[in-house]
N, C-alpha and C. Protein backbone atom coordinates (compact mmCIF):
# COMPACT_ATOMS: atom_id res chain seq x y z
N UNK A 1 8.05 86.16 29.95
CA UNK A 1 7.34 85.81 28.74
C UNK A 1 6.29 84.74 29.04
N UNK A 2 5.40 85.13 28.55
CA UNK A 2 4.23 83.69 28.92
C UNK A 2 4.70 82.53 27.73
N UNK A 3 3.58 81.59 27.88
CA UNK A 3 3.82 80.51 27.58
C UNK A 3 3.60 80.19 26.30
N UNK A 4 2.39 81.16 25.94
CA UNK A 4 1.27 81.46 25.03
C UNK A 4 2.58 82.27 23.92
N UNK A 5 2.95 83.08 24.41
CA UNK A 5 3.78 84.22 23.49
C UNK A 5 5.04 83.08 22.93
N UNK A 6 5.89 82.38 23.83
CA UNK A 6 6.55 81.54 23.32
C UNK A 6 6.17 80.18 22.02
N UNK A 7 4.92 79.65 22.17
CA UNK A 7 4.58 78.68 21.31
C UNK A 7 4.03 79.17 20.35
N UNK A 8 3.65 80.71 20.26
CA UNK A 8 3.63 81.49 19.11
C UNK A 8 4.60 81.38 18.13
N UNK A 9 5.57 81.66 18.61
CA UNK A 9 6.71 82.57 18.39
C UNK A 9 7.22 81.56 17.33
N UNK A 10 7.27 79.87 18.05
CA UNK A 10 7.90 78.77 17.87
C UNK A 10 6.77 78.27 16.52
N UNK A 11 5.57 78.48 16.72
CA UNK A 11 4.48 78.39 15.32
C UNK A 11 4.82 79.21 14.32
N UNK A 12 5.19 80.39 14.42
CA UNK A 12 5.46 80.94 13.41
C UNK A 12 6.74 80.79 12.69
N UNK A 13 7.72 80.49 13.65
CA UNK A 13 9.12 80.24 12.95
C UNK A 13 9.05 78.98 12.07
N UNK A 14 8.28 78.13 12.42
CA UNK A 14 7.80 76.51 11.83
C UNK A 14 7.13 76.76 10.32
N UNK A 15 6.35 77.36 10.75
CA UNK A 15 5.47 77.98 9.26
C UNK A 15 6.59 78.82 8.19
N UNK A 16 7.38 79.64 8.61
CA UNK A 16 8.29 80.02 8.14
C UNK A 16 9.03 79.56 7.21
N UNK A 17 9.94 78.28 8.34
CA UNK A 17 10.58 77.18 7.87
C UNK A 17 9.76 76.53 6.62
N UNK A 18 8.35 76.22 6.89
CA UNK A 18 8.24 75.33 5.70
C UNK A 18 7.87 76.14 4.16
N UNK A 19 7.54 77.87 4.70
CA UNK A 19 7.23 78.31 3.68
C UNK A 19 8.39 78.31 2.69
N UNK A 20 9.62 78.39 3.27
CA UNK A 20 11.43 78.27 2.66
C UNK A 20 11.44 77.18 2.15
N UNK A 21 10.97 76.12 2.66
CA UNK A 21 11.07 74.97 2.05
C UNK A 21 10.34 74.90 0.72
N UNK A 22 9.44 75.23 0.85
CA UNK A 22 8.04 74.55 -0.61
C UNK A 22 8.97 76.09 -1.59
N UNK A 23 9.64 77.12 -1.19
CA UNK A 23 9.94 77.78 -2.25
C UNK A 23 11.50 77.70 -2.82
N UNK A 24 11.92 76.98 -2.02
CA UNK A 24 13.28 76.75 -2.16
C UNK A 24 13.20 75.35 -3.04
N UNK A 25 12.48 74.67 -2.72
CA UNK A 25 12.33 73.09 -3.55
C UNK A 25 11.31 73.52 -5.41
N UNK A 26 10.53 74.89 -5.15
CA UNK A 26 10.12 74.94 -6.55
C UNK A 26 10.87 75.95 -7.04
N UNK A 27 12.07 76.47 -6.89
CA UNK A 27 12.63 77.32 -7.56
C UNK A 27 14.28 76.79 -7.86
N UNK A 28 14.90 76.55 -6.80
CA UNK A 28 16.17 75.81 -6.94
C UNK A 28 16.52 74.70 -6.92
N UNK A 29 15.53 73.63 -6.46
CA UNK A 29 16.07 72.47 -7.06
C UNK A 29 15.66 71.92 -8.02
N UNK A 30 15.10 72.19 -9.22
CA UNK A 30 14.68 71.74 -10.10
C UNK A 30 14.70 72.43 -11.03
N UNK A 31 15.52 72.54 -11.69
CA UNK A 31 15.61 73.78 -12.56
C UNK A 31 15.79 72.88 -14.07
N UNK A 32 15.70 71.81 -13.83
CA UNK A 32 15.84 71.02 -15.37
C UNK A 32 14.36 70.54 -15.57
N UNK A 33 13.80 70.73 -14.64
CA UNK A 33 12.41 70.04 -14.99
C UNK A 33 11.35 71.17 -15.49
N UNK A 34 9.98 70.53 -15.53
CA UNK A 34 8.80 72.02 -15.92
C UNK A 34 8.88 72.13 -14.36
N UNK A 35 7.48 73.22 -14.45
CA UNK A 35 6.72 74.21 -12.81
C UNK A 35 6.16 73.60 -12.46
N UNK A 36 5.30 72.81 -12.97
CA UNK A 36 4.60 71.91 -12.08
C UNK A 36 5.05 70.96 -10.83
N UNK A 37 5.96 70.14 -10.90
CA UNK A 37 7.19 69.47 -10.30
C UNK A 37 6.01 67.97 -10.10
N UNK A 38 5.62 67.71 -10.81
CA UNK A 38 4.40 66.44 -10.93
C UNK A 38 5.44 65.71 -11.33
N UNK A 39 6.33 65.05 -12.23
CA UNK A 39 7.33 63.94 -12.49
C UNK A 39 6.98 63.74 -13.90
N UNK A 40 5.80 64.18 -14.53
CA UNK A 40 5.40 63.81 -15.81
C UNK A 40 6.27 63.39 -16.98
N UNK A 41 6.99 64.60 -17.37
CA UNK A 41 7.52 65.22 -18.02
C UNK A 41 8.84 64.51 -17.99
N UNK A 42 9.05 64.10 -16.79
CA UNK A 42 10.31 63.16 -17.38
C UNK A 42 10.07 61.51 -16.89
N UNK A 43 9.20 61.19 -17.20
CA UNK A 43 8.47 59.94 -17.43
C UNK A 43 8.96 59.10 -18.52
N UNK A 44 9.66 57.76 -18.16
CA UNK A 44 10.40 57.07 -19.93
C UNK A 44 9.00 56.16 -19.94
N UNK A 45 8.83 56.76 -21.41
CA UNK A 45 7.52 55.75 -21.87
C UNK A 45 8.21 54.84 -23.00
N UNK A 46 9.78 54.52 -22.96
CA UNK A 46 9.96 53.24 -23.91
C UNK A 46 9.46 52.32 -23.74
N UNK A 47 9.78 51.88 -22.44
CA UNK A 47 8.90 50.71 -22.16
C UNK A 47 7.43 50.06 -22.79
N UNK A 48 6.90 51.24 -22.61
CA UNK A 48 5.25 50.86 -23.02
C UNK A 48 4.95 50.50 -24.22
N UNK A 49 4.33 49.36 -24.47
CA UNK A 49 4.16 48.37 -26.13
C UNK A 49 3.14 49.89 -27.12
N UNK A 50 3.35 49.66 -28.43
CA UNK A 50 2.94 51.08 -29.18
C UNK A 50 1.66 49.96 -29.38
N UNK A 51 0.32 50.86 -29.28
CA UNK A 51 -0.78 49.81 -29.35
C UNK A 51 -1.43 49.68 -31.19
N UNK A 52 -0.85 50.45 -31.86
CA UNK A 52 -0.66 50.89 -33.23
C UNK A 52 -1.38 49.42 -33.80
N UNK A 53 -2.42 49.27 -34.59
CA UNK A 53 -3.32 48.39 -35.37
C UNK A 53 -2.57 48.21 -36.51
């Protein structure tokens, strides 16, 4: 096997890996949140003074 065919092989399994990742992290771990996975949405805005006149 060349050298070339091996660090292929090893690029593509990598790319792989992370494509599992980014679809495994927006489909199963978050299943209480929205699609976006931005944090918005569960943001506590008690804190913040009501600026109300």
């Amino acid at each position: 096997m060349d050298v070339q065919f091996v660090l292929m092989i090893i690029v593509f399994a990598l790319a792989l890996v992370y494509l599992g990742r980014i679809i495994y992290r927006s489909v199963a771990a978050k299943k209480d949140s929205c699609a976006t996975g931005c944090g918005k949405c569960s943001a506590d805005f008690s804190k913040v003074p009501d600026n109300k006149s």
